[in-house]
PDB file of N, CA and C in Angstrom:
ATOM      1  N   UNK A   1       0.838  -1.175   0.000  1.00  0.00           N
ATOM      2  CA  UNK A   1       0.000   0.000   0.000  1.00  0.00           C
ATOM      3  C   UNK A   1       0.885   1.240   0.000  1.00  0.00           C
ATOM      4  N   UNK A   2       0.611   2.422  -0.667  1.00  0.00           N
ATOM      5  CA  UNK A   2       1.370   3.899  -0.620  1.00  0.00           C
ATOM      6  C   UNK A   2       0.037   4.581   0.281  1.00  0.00           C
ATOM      7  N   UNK A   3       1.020   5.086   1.348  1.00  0.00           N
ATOM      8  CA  UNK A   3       0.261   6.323   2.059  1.00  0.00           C
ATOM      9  C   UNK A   3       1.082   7.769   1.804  1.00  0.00           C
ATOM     10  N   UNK A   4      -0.197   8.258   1.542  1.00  0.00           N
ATOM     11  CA  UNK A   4      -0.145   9.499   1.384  1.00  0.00           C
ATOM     12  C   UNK A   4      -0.409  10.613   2.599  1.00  0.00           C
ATOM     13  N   UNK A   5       0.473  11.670   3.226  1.00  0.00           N
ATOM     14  CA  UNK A   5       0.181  12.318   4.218  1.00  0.00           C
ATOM     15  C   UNK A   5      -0.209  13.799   4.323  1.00  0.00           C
ATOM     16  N   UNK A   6      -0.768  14.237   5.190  1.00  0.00           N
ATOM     17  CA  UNK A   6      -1.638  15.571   4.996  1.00  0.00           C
ATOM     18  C   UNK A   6      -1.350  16.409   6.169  1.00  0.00           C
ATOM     19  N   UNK A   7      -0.722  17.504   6.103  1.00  0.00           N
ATOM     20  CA  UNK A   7      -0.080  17.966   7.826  1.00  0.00           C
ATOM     21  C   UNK A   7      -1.711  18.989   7.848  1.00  0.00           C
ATOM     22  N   UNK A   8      -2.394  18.951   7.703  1.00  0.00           N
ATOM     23  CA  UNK A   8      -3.824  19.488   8.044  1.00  0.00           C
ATOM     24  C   UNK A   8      -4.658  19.675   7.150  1.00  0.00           C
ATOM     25  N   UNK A   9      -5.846  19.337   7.549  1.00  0.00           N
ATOM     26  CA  UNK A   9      -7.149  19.241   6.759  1.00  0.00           C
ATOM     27  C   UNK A   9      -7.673  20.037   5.512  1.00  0.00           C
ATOM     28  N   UNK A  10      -6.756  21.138   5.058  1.00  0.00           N
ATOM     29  CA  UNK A  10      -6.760  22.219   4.179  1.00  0.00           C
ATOM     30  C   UNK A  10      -5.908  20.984   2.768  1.00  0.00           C
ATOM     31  N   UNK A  11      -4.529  20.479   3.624  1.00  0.00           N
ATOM     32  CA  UNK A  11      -3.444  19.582   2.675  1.00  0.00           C
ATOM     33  C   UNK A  11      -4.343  18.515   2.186  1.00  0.00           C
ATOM     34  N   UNK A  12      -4.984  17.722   3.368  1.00  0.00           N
ATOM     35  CA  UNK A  12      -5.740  15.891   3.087  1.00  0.00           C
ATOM     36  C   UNK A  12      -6.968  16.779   1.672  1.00  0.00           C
ATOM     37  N   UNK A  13      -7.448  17.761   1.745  1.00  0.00           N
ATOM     38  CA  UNK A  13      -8.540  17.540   0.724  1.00  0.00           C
ATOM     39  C   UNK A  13      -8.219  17.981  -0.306  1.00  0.00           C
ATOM     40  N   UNK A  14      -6.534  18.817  -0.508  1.00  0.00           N
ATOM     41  CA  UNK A  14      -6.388  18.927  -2.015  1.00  0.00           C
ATOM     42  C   UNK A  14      -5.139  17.349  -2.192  1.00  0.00           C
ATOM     43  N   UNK A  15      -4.516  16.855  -1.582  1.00  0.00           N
ATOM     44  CA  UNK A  15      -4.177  15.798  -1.821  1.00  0.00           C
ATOM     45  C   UNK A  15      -5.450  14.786  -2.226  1.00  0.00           C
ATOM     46  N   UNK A  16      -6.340  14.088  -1.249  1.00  0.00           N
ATOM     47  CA  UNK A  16      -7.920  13.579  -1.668  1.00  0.00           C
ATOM     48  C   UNK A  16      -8.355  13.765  -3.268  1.00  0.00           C
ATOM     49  N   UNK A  17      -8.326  14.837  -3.731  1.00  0.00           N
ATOM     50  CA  UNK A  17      -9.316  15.339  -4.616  1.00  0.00           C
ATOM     51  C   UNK A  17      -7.912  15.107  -5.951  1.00  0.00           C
ATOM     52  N   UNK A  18      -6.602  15.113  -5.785  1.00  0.00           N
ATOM     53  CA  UNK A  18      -5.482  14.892  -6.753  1.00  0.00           C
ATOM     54  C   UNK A  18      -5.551  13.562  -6.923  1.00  0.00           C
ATOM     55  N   UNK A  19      -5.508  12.825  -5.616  1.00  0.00           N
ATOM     56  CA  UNK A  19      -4.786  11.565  -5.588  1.00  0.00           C
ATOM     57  C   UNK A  19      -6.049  10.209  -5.741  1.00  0.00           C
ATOM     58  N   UNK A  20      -7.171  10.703  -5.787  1.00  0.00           N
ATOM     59  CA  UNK A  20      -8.494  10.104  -5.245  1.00  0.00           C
ATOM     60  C   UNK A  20      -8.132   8.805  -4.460  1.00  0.00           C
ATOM     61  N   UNK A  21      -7.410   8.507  -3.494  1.00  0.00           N
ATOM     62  CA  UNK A  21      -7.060   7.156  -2.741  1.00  0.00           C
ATOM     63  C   UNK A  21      -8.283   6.220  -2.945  1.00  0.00           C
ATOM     64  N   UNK A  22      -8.128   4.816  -2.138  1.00  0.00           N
ATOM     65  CA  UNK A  22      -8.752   3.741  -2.238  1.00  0.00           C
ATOM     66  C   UNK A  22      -9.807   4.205  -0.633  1.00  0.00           C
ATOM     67  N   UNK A  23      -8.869   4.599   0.264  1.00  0.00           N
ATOM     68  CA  UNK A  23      -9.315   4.258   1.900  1.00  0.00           C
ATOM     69  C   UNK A  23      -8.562   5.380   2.455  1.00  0.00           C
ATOM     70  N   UNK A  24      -9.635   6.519   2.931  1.00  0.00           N
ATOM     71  CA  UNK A  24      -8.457   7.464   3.913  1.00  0.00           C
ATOM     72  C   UNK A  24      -8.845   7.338   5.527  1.00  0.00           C
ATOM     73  N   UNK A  25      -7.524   7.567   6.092  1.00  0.00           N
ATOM     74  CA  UNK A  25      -7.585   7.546   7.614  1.00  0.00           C
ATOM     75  C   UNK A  25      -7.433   8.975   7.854  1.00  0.00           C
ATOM     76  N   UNK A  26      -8.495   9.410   9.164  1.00  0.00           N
ATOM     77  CA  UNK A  26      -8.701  10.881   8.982  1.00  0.00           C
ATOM     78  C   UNK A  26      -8.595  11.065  10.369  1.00  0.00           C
ATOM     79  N   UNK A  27      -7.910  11.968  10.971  1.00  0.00           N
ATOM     80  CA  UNK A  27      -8.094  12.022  12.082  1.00  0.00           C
ATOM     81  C   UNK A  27      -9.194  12.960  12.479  1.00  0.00           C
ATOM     82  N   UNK A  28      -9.596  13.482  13.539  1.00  0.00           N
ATOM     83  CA  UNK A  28     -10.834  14.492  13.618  1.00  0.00           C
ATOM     84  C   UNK A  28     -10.178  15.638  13.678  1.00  0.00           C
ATOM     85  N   UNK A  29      -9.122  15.998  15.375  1.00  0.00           N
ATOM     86  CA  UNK A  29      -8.427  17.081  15.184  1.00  0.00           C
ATOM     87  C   UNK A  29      -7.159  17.418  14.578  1.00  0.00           C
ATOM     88  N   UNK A  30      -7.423  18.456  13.263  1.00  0.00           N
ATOM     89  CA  UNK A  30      -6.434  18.776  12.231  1.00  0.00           C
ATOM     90  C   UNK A  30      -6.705  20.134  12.232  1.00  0.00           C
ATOM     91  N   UNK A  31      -5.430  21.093  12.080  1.00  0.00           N
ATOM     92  CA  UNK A  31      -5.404  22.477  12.171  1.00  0.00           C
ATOM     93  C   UNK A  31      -5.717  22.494  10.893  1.00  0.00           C
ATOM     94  N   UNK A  32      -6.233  24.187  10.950  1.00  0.00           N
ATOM     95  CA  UNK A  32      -6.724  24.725   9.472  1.00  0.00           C
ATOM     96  C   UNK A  32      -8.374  24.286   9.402  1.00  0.00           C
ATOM     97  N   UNK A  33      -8.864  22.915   9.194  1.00  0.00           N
ATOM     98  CA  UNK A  33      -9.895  22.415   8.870  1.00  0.00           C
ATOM     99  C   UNK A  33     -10.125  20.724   9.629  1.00  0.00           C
ATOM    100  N   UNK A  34     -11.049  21.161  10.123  1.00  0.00           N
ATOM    101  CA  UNK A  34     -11.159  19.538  11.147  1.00  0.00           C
ATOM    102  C   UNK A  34     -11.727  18.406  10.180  1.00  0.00           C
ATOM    103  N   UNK A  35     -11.001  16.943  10.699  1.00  0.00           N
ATOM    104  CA  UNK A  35     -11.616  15.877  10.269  1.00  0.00           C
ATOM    105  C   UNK A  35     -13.329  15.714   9.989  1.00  0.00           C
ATOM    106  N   UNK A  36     -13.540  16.682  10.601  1.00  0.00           N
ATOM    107  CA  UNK A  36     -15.356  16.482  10.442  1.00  0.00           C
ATOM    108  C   UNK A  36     -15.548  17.156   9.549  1.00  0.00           C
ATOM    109  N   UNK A  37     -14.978  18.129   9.056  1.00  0.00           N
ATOM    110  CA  UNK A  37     -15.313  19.288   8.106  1.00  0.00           C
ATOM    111  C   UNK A  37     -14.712  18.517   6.800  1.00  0.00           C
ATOM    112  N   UNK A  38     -13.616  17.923   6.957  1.00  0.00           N
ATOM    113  CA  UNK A  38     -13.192  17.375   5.558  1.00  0.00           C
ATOM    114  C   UNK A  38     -13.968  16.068   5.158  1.00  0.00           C
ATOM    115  N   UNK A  39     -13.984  15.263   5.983  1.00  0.00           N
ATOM    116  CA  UNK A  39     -15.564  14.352   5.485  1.00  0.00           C
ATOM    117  C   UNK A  39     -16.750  14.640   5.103  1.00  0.00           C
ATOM    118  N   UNK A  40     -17.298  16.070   5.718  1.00  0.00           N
ATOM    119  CA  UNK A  40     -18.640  16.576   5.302  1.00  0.00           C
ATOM    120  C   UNK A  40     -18.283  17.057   3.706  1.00  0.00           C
ATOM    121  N   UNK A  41     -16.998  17.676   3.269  1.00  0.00           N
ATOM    122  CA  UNK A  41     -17.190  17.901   2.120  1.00  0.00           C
ATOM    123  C   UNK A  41     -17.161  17.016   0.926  1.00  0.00           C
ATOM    124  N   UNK A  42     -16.361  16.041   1.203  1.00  0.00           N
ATOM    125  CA  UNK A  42     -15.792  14.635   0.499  1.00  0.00           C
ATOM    126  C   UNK A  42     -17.497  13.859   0.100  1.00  0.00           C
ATOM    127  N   UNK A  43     -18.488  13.891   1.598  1.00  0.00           N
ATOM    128  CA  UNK A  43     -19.626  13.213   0.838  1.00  0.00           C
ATOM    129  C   UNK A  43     -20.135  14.313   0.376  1.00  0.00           C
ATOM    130  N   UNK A  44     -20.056  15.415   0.078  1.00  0.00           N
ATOM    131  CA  UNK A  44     -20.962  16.337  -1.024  1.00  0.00           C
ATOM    132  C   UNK A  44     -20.583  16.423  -1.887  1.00  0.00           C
ATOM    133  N   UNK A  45     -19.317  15.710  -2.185  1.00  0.00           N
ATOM    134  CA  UNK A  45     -18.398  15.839  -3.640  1.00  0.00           C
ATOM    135  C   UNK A  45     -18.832  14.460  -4.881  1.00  0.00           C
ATOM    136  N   UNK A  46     -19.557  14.536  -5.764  1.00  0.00           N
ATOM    137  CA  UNK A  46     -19.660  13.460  -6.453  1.00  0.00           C
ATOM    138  C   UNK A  46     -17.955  12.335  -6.523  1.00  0.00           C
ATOM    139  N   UNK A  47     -17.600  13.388  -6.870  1.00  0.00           N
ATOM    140  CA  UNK A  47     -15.986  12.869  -7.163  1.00  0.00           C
ATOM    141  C   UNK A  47     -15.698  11.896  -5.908  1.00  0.00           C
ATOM    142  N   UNK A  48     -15.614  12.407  -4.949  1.00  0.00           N
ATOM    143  CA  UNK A  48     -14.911  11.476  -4.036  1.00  0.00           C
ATOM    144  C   UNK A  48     -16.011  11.042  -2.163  1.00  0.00           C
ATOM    145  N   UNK A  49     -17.358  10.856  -2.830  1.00  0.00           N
ATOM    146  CA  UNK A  49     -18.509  10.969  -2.090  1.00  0.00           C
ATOM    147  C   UNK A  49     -18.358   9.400  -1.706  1.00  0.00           C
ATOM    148  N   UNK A  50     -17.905   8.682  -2.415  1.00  0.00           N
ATOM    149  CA  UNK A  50     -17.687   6.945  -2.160  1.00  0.00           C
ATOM    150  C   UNK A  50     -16.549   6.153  -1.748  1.00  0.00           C
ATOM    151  N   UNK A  51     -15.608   7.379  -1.167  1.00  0.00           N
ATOM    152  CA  UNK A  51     -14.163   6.703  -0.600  1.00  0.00           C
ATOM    153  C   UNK A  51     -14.273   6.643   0.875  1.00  0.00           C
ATOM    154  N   UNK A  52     -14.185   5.084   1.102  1.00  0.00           N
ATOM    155  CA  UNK A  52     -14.391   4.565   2.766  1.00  0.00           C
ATOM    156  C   UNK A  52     -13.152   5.801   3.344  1.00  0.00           C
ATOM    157  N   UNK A  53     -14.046   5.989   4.403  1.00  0.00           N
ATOM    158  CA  UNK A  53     -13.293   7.147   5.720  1.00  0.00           C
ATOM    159  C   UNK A  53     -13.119   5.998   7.070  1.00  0.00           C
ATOM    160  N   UNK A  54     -12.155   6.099   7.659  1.00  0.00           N
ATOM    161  CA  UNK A  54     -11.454   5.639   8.652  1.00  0.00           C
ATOM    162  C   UNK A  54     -11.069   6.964   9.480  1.00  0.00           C
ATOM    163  N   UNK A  55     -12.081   6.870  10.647  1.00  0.00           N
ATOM    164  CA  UNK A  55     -11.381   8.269  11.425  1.00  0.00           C
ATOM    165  C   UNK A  55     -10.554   7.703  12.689  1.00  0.00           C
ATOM    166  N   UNK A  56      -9.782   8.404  12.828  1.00  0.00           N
ATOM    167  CA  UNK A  56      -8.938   7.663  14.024  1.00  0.00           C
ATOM    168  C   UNK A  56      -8.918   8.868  15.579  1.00  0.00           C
ATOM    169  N   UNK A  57      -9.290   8.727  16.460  1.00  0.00           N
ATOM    170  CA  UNK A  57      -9.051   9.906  17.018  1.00  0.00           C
ATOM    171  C   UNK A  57      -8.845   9.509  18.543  1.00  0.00           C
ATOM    172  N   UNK A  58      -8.496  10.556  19.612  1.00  0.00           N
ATOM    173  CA  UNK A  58      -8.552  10.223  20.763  1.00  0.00           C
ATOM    174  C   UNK A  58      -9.626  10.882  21.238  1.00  0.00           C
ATOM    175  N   UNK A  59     -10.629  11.109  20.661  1.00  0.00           N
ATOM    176  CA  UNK A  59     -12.271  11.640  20.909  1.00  0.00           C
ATOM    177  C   UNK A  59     -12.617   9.783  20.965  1.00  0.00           C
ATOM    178  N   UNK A  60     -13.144   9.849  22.483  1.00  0.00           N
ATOM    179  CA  UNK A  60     -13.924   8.068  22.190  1.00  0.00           C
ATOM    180  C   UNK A  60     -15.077   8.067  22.729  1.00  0.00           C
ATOM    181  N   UNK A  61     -15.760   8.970  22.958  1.00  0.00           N
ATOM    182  CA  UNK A  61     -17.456   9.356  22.676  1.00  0.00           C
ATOM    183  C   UNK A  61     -18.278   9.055  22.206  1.00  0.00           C
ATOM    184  N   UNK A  62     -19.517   8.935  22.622  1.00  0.00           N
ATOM    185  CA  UNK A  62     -20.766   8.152  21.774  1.00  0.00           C
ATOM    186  C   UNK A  62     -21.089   9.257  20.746  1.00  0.00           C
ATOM    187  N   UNK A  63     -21.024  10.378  21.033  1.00  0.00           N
ATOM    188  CA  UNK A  63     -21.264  11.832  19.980  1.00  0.00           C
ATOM    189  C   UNK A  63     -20.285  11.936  19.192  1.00  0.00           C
ATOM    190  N   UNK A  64     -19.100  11.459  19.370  1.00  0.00           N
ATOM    191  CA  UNK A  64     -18.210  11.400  18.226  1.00  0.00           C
ATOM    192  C   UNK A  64     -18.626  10.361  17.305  1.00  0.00           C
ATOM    193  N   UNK A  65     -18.639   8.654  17.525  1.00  0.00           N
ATOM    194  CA  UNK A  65     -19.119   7.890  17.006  1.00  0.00           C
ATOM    195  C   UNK A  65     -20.379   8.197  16.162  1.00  0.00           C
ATOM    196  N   UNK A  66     -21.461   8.547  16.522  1.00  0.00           N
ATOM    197  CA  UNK A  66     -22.407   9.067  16.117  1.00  0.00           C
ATOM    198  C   UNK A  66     -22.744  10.206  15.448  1.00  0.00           C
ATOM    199  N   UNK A  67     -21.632  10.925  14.595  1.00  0.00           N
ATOM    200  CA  UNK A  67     -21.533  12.016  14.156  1.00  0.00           C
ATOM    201  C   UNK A  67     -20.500  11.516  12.797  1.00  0.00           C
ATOM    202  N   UNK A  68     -19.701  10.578  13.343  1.00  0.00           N
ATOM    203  CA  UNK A  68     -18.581  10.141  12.180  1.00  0.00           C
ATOM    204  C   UNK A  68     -19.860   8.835  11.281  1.00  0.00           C
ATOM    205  N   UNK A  69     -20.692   8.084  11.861  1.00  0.00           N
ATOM    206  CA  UNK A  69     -21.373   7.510  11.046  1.00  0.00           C
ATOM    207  C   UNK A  69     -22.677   8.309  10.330  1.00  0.00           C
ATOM    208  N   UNK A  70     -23.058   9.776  10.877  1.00  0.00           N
ATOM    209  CA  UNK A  70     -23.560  10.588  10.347  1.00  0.00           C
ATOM    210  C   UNK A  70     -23.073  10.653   8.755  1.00  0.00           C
ATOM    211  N   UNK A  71     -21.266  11.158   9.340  1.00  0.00           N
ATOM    212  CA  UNK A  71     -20.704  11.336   7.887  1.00  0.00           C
ATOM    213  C   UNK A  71     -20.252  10.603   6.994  1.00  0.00           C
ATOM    214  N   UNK A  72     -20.684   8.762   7.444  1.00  0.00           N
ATOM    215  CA  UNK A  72     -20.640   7.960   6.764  1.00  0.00           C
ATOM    216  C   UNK A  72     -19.353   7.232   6.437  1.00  0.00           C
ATOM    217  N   UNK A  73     -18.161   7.196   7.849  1.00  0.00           N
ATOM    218  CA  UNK A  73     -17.536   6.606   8.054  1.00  0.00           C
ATOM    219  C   UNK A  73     -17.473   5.019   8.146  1.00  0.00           C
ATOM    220  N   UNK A  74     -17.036   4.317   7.336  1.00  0.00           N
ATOM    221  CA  UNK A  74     -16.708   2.771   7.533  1.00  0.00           C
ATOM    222  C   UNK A  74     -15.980   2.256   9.028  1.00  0.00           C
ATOM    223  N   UNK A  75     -15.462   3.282   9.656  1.00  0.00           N
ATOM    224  CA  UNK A  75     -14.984   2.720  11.336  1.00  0.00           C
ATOM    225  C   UNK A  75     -14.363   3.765  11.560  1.00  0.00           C
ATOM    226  N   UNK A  76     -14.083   3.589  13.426  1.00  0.00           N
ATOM    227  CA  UNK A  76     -13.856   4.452  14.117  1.00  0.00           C
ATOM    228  C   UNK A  76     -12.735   3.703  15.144  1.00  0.00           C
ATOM    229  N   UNK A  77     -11.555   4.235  15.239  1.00  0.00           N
ATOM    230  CA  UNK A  77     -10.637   3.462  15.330  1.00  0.00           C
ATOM    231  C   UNK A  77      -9.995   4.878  16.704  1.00  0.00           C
ATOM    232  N   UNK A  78      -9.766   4.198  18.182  1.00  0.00           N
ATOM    233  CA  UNK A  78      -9.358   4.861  18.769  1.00  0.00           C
ATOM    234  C   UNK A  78      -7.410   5.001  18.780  1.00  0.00           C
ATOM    235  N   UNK A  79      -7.440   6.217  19.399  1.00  0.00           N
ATOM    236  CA  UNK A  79      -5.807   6.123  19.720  1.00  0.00           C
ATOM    237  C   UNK A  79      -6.151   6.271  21.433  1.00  0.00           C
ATOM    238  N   UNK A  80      -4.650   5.191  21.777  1.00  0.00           N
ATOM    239  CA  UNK A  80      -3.635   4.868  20.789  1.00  0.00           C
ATOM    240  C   UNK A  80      -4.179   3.694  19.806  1.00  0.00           C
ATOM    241  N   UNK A  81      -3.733   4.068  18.826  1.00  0.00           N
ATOM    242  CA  UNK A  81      -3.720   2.953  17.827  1.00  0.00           C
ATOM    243  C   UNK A  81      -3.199   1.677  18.085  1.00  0.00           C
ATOM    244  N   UNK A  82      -3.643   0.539  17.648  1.00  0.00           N
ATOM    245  CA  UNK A  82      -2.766  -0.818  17.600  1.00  0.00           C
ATOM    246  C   UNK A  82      -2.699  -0.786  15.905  1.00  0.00           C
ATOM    247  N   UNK A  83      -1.042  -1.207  15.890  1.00  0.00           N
ATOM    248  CA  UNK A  83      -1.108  -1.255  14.143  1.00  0.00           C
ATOM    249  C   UNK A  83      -1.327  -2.517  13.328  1.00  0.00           C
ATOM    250  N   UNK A  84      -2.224  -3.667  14.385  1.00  0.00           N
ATOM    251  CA  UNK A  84      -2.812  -4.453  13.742  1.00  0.00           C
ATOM    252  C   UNK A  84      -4.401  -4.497  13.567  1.00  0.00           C
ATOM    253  N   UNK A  85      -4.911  -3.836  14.534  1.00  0.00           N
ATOM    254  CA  UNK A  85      -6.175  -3.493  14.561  1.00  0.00           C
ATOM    255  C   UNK A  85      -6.256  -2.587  13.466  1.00  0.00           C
ATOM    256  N   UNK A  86      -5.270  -1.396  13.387  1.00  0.00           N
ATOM    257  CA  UNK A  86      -5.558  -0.679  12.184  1.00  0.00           C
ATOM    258  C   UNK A  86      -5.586  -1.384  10.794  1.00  0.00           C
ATOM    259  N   UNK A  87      -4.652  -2.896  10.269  1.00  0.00           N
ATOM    260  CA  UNK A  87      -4.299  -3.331   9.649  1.00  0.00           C
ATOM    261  C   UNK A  87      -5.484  -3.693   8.762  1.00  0.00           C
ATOM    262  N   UNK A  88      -6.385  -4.711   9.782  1.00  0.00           N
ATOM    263  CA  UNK A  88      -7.000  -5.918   9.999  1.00  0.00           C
ATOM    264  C   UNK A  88      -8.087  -4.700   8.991  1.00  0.00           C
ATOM    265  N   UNK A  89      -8.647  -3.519   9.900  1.00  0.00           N
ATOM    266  CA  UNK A  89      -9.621  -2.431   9.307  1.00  0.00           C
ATOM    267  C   UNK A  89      -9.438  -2.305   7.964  1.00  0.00           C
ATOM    268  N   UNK A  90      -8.305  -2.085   7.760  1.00  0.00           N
ATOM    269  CA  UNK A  90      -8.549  -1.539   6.458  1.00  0.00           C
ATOM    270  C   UNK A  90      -8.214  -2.435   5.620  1.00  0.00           C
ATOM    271  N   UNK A  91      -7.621  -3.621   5.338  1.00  0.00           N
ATOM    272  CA  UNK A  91      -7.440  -5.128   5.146  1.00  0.00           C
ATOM    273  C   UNK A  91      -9.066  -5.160   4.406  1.00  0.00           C
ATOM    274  N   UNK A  92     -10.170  -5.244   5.613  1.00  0.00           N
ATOM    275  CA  UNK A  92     -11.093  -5.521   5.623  1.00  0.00           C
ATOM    276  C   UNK A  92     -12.034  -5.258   4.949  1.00  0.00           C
ATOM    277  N   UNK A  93     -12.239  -3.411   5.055  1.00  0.00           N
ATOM    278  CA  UNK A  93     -13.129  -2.597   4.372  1.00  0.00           C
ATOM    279  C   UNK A  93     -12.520  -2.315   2.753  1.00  0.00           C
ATOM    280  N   UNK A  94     -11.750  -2.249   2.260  1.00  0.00           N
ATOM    281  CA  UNK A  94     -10.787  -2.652   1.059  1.00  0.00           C
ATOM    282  C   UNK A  94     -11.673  -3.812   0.609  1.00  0.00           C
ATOM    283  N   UNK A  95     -11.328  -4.760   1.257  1.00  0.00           N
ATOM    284  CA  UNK A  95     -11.887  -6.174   0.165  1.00  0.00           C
ATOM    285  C   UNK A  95     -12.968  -6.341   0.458  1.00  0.00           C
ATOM    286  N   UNK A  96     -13.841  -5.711   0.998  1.00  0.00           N
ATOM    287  CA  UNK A  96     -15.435  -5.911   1.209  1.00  0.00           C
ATOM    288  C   UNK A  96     -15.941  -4.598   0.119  1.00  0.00           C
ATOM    289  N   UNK A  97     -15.030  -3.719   0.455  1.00  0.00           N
ATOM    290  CA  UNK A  97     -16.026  -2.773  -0.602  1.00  0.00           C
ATOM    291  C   UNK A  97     -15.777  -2.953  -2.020  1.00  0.00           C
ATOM    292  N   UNK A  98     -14.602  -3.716  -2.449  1.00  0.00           N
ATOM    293  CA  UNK A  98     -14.260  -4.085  -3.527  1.00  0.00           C
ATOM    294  C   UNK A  98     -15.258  -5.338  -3.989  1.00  0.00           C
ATOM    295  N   UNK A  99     -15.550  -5.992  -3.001  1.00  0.00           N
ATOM    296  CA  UNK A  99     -16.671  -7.076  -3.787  1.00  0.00           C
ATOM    297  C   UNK A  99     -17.989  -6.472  -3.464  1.00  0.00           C
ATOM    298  N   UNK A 100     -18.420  -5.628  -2.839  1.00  0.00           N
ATOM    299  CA  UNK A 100     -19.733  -5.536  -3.494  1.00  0.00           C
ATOM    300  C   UNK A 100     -19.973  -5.275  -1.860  1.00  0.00           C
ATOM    301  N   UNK A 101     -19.808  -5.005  -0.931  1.00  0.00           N
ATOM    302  CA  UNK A 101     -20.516  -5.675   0.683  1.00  0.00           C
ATOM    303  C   UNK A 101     -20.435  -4.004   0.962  1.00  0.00           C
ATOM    304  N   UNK A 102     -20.620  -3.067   0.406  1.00  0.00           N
ATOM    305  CA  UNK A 102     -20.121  -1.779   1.212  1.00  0.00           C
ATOM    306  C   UNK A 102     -21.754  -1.331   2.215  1.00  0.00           C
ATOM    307  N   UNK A 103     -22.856  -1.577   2.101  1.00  0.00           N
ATOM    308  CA  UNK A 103     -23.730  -1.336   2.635  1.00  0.00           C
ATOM    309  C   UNK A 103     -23.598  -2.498   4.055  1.00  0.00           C
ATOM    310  N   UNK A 104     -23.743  -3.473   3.526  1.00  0.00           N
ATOM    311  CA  UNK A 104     -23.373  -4.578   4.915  1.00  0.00           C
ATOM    312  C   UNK A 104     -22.229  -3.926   5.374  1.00  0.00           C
ATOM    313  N   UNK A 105     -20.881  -3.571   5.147  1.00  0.00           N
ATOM    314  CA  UNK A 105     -20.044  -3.238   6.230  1.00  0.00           C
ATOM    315  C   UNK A 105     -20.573  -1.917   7.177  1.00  0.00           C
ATOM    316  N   UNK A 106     -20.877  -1.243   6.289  1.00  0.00           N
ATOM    317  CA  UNK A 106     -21.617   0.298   7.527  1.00  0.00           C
ATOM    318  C   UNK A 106     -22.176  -0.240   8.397  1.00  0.00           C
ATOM    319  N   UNK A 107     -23.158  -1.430   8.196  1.00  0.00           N
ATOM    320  CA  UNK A 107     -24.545  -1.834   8.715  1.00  0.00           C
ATOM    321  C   UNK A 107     -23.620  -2.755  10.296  1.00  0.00           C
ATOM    322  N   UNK A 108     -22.676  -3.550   9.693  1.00  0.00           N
ATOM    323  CA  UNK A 108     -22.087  -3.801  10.817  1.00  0.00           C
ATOM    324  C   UNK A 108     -21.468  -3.031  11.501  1.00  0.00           C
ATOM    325  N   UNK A 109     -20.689  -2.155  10.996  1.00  0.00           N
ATOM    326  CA  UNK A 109     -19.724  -1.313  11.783  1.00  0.00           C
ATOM    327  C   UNK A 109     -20.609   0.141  12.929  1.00  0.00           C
ATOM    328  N   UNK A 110     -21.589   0.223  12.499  1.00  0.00           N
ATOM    329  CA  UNK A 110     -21.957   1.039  13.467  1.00  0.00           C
ATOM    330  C   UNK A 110     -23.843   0.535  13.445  1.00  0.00           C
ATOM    331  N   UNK A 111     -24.061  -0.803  13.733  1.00  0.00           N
ATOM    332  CA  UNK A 111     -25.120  -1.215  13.789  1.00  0.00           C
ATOM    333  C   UNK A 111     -25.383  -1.079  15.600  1.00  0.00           C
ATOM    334  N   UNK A 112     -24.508  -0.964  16.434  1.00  0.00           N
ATOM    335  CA  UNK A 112     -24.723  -0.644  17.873  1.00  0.00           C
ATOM    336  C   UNK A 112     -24.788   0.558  17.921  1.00  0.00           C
ATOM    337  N   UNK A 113     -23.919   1.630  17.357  1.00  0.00           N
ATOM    338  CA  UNK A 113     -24.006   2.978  17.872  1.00  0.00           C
ATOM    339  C   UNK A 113     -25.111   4.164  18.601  1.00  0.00           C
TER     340      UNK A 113
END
C-alpha cells in the first residue's frame, strides 16, 4: 500500500481530490480544517462521495461515534492505535467494498451505535 500524508485538513482535501485514494484515515483534530469538516465535504463531492473514511481519534465518545457515522464513516478506530487493529480495518473494508458488501459493512460497523 502507498500512504499518502496531509499535515492538516486544508493539505488531506487537495491531496484527496489529486490523488483520489482507495481508503483514507482521517483524524478528527487537524489544524486549518477539522476531520469532520473534511468528510462533510468529500460526501458532497460526487468525485470522491464513495471513498471509505477511517477516522482515528482520541475523541472516544458516543457523539463522536455518532456524528462520524452521520458522515458515513466505515470505522472508528481509537488512539492509541494498535497497528494491527488498524491493519486488519482496512485489510477488511478494502476487500469488502471491492466485492460488493459496502452497505453490509456500515450496517455492521456502526449497527450498535
Amino acid at each position: 500500500m502507498r500512504v499518502i500524508e496531509a499535515a492538516d485538513g486544508v493539505e488531506a482535501l487537495e491531496q484527496i481530490r489529486r490523488e483520489r485514494p482507495a481508503l483514507i484515515l482521517l483524524d478528527i483534530m487537524l489544524p486549518r480544517k477539522s476531520g469532520w469538516e473534511v468528510a462533510a465535504e468529500l460526501l458532497n463531492e460526487r468525485s470522491t462521495d464513495d471513498v471509505p473514511i477511517v477516522f482515528i481519534s482520541a475523541l472516544t465518545g458516543k457523539r463522536e461515534r455518532a456524528r462520524a457515522q452521520q458522515l458515513g464513516a466505515f470505522d472508528y478506530l481509537s488512539k492509541p492505535l494498535d497497528p494491527a487493529v488498524l491493519a486488519r480495518s482496512v485489510t477488511d473494508i478494502l476487500d469488502r467494498v471491492e466485492s460488493g458488501n459496502r452497505a453490509s459493512l456500515l450496517a455492521e460497523t456502526f449497527g450498535g451505535a
